[in-house]
PDB file of N, CA and C in Angstrom:
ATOM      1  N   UNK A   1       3.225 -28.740   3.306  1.00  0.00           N
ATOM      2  CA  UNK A   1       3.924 -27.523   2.954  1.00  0.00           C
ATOM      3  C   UNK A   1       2.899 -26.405   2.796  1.00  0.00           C
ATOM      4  N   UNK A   2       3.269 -25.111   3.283  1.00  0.00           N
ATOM      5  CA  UNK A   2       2.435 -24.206   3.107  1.00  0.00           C
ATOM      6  C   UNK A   2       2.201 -24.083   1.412  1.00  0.00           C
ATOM      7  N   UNK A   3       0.599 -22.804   1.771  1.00  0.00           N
ATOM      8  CA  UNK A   3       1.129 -22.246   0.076  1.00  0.00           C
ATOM      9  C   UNK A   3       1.806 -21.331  -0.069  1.00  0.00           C
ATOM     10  N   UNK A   4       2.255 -20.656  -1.265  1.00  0.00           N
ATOM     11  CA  UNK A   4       3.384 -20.054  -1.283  1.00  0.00           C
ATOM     12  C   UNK A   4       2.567 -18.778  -2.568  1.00  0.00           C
ATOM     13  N   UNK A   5       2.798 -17.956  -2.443  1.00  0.00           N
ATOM     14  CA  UNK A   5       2.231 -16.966  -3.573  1.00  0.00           C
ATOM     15  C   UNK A   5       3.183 -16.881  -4.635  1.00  0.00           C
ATOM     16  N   UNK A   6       3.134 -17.191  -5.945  1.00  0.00           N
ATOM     17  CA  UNK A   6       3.864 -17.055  -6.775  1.00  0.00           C
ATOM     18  C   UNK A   6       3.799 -15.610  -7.558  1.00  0.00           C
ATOM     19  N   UNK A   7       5.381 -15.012  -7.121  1.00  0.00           N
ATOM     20  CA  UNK A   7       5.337 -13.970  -8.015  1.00  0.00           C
ATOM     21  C   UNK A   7       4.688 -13.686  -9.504  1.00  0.00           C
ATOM     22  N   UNK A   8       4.424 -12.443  -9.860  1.00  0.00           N
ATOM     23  CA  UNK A   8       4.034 -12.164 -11.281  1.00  0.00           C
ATOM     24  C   UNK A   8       5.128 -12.400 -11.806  1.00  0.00           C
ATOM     25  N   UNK A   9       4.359 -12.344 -13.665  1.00  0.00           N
ATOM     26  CA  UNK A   9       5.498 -12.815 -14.160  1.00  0.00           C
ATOM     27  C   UNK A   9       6.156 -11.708 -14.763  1.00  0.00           C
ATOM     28  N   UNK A  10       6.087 -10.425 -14.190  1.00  0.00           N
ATOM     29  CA  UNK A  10       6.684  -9.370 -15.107  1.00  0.00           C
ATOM     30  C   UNK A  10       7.804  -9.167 -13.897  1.00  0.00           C
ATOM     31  N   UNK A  11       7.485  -9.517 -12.645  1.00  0.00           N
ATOM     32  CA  UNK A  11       8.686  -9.504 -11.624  1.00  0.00           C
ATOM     33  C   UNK A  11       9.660 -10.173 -11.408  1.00  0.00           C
ATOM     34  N   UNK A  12      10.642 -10.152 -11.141  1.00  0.00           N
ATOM     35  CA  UNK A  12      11.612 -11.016 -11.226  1.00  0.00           C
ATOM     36  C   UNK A  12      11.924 -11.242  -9.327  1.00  0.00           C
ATOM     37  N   UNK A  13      12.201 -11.939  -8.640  1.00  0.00           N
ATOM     38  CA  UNK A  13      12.455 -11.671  -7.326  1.00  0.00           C
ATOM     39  C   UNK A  13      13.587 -12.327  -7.541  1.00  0.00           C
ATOM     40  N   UNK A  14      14.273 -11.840  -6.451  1.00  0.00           N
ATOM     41  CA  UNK A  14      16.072 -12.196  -5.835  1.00  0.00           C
ATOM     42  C   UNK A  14      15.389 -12.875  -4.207  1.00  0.00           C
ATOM     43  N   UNK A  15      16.371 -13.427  -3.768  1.00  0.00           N
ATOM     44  CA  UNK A  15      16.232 -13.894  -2.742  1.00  0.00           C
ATOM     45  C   UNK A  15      16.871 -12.846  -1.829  1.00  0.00           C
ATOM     46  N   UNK A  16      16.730 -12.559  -0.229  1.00  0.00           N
ATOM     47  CA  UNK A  16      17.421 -12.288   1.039  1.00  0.00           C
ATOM     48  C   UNK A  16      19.068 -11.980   0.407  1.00  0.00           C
ATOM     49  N   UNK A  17      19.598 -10.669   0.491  1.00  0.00           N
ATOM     50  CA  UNK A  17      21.220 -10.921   0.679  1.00  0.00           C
ATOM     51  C   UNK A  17      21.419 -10.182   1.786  1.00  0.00           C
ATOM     52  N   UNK A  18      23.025 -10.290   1.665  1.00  0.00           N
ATOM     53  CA  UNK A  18      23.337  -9.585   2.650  1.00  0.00           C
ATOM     54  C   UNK A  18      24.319  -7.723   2.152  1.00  0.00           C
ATOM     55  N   UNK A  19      24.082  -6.965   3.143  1.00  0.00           N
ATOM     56  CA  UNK A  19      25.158  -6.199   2.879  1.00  0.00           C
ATOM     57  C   UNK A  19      25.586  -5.132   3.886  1.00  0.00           C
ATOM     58  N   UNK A  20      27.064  -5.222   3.720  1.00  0.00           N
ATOM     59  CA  UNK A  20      27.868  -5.154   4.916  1.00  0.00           C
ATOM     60  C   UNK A  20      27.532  -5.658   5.996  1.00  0.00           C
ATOM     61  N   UNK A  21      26.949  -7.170   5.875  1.00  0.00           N
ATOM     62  CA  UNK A  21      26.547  -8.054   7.329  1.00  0.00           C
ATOM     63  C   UNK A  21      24.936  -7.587   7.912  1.00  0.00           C
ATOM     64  N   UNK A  22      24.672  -6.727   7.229  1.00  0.00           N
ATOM     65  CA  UNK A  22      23.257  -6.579   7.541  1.00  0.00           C
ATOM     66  C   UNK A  22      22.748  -7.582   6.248  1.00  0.00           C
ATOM     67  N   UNK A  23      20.994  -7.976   6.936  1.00  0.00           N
ATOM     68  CA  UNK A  23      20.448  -8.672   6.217  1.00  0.00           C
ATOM     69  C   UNK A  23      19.523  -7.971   5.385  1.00  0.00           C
ATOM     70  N   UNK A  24      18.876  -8.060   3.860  1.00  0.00           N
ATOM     71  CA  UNK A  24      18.068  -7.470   3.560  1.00  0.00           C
ATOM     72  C   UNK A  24      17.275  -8.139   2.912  1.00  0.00           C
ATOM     73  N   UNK A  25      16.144  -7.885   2.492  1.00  0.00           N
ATOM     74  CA  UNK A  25      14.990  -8.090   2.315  1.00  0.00           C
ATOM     75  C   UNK A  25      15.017  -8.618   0.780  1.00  0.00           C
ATOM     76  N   UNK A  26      13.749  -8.992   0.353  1.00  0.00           N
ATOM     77  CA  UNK A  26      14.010  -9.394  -1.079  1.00  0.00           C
ATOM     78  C   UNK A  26      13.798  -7.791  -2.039  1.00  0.00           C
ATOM     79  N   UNK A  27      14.130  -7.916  -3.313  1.00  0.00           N
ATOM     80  CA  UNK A  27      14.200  -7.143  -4.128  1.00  0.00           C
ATOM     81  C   UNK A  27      13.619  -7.233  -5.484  1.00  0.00           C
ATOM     82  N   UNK A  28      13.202  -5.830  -5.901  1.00  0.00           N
ATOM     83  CA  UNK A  28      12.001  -6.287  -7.578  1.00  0.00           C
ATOM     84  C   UNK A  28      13.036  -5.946  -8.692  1.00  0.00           C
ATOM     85  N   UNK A  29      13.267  -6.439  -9.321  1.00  0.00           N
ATOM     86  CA  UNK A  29      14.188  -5.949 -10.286  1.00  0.00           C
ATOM     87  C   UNK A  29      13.331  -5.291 -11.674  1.00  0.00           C
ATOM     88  N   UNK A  30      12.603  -6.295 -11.842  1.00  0.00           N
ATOM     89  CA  UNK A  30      11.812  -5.789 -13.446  1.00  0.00           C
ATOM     90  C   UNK A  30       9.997  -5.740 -12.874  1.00  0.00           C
ATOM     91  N   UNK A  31      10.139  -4.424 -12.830  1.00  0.00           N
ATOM     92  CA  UNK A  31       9.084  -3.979 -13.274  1.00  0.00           C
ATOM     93  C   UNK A  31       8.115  -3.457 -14.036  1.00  0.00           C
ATOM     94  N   UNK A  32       6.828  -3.057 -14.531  1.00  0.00           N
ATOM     95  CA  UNK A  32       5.938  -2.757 -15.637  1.00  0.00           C
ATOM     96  C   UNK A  32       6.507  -1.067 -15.458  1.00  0.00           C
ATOM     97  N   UNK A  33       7.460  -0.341 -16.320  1.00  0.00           N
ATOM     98  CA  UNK A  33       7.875   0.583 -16.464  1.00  0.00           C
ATOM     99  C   UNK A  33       7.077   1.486 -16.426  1.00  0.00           C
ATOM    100  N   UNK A  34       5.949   1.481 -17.282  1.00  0.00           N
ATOM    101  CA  UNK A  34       5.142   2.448 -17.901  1.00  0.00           C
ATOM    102  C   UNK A  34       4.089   2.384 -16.253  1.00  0.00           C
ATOM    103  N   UNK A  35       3.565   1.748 -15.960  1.00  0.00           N
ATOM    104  CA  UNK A  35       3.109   1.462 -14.297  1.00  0.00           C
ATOM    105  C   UNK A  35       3.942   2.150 -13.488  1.00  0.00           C
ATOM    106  N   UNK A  36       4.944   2.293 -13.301  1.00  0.00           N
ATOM    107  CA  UNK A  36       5.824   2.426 -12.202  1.00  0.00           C
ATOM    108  C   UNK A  36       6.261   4.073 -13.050  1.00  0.00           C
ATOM    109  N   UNK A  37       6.244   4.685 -14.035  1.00  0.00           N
ATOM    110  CA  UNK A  37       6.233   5.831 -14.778  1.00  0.00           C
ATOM    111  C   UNK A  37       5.010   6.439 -14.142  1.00  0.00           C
ATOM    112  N   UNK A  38       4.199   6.278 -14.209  1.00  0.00           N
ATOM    113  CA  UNK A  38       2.335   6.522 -13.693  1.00  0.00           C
ATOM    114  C   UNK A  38       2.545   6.770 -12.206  1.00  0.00           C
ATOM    115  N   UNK A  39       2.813   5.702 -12.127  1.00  0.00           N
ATOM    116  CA  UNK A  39       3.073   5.921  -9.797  1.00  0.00           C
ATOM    117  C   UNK A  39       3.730   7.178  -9.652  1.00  0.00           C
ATOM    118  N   UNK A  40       4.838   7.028 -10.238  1.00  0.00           N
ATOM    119  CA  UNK A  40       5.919   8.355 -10.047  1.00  0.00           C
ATOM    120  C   UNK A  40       5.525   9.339 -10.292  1.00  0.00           C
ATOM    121  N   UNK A  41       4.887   9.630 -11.533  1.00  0.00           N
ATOM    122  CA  UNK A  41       4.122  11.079 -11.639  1.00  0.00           C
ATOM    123  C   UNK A  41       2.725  11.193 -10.432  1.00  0.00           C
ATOM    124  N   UNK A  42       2.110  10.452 -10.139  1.00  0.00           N
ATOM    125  CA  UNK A  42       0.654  10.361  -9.340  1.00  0.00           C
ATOM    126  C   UNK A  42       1.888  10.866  -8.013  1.00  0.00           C
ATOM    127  N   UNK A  43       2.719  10.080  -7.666  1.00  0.00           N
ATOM    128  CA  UNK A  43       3.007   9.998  -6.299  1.00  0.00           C
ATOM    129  C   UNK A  43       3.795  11.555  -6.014  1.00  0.00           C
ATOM    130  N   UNK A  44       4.529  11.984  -7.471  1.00  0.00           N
ATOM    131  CA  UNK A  44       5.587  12.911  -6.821  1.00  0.00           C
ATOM    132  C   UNK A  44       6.833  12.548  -6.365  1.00  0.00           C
ATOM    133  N   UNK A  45       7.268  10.984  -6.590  1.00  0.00           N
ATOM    134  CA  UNK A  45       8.124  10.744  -6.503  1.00  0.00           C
ATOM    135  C   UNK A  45       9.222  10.926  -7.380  1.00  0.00           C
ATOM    136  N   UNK A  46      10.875  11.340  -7.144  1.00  0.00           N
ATOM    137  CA  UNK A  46      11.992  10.886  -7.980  1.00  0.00           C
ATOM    138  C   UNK A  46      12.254  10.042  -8.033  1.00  0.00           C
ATOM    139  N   UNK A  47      13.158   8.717  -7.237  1.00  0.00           N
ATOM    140  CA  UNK A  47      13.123   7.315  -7.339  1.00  0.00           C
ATOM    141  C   UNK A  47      11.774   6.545  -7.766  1.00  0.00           C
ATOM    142  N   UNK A  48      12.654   5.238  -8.303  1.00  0.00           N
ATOM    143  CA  UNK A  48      12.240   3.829  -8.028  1.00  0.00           C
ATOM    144  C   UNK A  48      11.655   3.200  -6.531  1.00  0.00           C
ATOM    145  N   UNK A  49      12.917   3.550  -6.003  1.00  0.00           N
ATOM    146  CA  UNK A  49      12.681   3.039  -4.264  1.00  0.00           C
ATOM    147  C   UNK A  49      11.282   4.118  -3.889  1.00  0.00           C
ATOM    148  N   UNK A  50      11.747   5.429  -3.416  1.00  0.00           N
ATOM    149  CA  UNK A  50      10.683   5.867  -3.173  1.00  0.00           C
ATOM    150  C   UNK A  50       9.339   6.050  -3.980  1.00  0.00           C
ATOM    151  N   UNK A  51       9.193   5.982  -4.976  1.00  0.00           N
ATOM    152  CA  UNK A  51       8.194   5.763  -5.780  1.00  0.00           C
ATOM    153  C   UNK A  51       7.127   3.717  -5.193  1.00  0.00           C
ATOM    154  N   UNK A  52       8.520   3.000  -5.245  1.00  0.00           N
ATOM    155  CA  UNK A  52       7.531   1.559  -4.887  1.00  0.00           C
ATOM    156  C   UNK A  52       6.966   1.773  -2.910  1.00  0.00           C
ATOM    157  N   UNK A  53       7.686   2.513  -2.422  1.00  0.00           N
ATOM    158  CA  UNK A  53       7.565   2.632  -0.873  1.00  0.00           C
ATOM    159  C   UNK A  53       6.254   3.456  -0.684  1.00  0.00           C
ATOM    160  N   UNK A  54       6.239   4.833  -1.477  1.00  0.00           N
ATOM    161  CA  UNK A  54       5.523   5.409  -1.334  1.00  0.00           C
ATOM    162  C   UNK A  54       3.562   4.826  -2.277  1.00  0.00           C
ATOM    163  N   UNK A  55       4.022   4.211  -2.979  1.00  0.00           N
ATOM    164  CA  UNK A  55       2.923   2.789  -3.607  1.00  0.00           C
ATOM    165  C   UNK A  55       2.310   2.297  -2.418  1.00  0.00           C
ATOM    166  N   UNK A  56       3.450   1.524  -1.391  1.00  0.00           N
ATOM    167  CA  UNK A  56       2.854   0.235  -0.805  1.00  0.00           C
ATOM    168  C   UNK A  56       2.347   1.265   0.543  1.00  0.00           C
ATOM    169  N   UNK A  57       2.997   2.499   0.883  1.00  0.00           N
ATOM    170  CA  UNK A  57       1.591   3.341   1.733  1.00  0.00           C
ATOM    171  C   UNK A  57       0.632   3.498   1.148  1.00  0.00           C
ATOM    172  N   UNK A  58       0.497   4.266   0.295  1.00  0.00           N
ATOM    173  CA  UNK A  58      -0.991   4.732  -0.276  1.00  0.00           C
ATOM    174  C   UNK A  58      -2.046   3.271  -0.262  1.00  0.00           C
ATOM    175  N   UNK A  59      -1.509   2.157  -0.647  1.00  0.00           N
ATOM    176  CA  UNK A  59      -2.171   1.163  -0.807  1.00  0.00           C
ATOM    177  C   UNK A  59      -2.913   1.015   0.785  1.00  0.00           C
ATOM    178  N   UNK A  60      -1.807   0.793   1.685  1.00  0.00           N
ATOM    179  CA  UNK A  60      -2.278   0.444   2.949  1.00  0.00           C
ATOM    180  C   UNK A  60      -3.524   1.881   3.357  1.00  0.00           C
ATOM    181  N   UNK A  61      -3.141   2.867   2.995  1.00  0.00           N
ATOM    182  CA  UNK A  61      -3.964   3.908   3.559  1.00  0.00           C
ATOM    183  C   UNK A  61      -5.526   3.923   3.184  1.00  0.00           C
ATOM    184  N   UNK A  62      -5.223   3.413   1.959  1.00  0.00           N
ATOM    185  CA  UNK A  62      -6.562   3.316   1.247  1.00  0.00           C
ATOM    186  C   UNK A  62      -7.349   1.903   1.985  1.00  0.00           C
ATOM    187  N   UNK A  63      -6.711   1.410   2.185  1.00  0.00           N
ATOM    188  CA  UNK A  63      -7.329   0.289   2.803  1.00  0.00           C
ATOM    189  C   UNK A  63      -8.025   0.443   4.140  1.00  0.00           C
ATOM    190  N   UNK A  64      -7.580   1.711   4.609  1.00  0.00           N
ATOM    191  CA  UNK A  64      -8.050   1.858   6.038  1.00  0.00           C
ATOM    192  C   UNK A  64      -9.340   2.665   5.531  1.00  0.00           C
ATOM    193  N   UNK A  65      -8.645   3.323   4.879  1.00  0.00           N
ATOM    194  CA  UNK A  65     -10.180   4.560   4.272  1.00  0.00           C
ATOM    195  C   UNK A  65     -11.210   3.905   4.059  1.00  0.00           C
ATOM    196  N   UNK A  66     -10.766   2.528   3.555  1.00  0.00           N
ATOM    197  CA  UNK A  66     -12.164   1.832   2.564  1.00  0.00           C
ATOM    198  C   UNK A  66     -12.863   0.656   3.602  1.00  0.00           C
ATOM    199  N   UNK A  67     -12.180   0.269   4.487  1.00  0.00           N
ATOM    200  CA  UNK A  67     -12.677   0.062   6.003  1.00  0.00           C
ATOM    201  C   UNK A  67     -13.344   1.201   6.626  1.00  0.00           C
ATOM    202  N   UNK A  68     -13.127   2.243   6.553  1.00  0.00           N
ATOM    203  CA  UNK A  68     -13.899   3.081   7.800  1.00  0.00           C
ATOM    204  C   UNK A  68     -15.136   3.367   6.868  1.00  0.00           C
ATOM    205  N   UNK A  69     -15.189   3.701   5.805  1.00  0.00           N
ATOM    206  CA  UNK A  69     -16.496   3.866   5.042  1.00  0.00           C
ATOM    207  C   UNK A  69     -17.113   2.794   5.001  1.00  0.00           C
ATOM    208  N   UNK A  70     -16.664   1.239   4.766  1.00  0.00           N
ATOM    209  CA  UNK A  70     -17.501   0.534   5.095  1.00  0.00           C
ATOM    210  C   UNK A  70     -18.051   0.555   6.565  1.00  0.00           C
ATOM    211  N   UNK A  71     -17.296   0.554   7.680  1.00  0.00           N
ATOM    212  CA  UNK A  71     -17.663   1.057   9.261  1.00  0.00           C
ATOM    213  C   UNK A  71     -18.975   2.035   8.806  1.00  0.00           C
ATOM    214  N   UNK A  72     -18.669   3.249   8.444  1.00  0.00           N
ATOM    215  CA  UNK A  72     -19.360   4.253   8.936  1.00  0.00           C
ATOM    216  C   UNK A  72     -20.770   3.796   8.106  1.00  0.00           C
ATOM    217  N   UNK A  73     -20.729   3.564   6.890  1.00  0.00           N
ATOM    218  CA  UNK A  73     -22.500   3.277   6.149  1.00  0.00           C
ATOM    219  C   UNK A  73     -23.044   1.724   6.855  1.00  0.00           C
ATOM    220  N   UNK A  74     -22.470   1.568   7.676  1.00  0.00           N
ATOM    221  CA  UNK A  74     -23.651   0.176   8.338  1.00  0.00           C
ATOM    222  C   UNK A  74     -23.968   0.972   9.648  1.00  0.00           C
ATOM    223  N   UNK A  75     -23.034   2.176  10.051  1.00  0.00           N
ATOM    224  CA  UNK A  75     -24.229   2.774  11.141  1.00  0.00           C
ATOM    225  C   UNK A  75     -25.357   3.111  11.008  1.00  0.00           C
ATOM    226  N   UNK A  76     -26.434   3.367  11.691  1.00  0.00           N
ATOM    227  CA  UNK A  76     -27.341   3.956  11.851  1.00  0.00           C
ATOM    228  C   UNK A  76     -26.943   5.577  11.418  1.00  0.00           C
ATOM    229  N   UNK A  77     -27.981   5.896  10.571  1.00  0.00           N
ATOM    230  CA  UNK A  77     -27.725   7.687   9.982  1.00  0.00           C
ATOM    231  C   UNK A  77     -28.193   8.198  11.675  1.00  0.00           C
ATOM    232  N   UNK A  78     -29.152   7.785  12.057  1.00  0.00           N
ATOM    233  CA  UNK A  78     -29.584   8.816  13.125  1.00  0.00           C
ATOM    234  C   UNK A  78     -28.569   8.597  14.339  1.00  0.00           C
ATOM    235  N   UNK A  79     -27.871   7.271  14.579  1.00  0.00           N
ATOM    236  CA  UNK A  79     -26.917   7.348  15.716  1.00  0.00           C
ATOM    237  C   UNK A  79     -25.831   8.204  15.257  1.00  0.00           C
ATOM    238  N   UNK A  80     -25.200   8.431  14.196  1.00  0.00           N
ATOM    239  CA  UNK A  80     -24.333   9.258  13.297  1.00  0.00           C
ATOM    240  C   UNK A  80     -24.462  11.132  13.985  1.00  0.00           C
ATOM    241  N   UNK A  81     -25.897  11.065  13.558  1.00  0.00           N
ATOM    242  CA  UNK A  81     -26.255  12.266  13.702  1.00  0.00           C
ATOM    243  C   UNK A  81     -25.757  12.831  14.782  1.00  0.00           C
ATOM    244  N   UNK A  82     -26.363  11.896  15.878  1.00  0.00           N
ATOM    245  CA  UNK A  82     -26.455  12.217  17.651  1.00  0.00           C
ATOM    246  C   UNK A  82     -24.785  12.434  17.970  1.00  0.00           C
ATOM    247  N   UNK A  83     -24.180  11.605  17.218  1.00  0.00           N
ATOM    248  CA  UNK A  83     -22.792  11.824  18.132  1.00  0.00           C
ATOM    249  C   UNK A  83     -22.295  13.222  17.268  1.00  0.00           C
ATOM    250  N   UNK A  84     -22.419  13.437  16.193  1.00  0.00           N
ATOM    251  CA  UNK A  84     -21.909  14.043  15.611  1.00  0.00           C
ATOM    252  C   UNK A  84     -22.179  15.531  16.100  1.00  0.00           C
ATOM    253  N   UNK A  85     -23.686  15.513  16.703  1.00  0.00           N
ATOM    254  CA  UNK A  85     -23.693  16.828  17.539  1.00  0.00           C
ATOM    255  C   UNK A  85     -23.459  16.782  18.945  1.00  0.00           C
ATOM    256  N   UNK A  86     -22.631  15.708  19.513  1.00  0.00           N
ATOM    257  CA  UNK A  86     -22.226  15.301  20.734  1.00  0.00           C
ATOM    258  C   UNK A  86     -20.785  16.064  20.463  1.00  0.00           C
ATOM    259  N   UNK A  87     -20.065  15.867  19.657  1.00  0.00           N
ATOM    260  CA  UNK A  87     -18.657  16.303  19.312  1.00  0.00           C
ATOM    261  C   UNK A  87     -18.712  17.394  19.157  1.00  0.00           C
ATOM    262  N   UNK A  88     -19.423  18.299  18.617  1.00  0.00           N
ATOM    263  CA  UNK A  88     -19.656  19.522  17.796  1.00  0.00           C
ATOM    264  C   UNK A  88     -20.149  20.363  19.070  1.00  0.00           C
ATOM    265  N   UNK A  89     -20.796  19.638  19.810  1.00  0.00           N
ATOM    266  CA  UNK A  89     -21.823  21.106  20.666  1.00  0.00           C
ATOM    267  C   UNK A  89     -21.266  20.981  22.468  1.00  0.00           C
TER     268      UNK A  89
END
């Protein structure tokens, strides 16, 4: 059997339902309020929904950011340089 990640324990998960014959996804019911209070003000969000949606971008975005900075400091500063006035000039 695979492994399986066990939810936190402040989350509660539901399983897959359905509605109006469409299928949907699982759902968080209880979340760390005061956390999810914080997101909402940081994010600018009104909802719950958009507040956790707009969470799980920023997360992914940051992840790319924090990939390309790792990318970019194992270049060479001086190959950096060269392209950088390759683009520029």
């Amino acid at each position: 059997m695979a492994d399986c990640a066990v939810p936190a324990q402040s989350v509660a998960w539901r399983p897959p339902r359905s509605r109006g014959g469409r299928r949907m996804g699982p759902s968080v019911e209880d979340v760390d309020e005061s956390a999810l209070d914080e997101a909402q003000r940081v994010l600018g969000t009104k909802s719950r929904r958009d507040t956790v949606n707009a969470a799980l971008r920023e997360v992914a975005r940051q992840k790319l950011v924090d990939d390309f900075l790792e990318f970019m400091a194992s270049r060479d500063p001086e190959e950096l340089e060269r392209l950088r006035n390759e683009a520029w000039h």
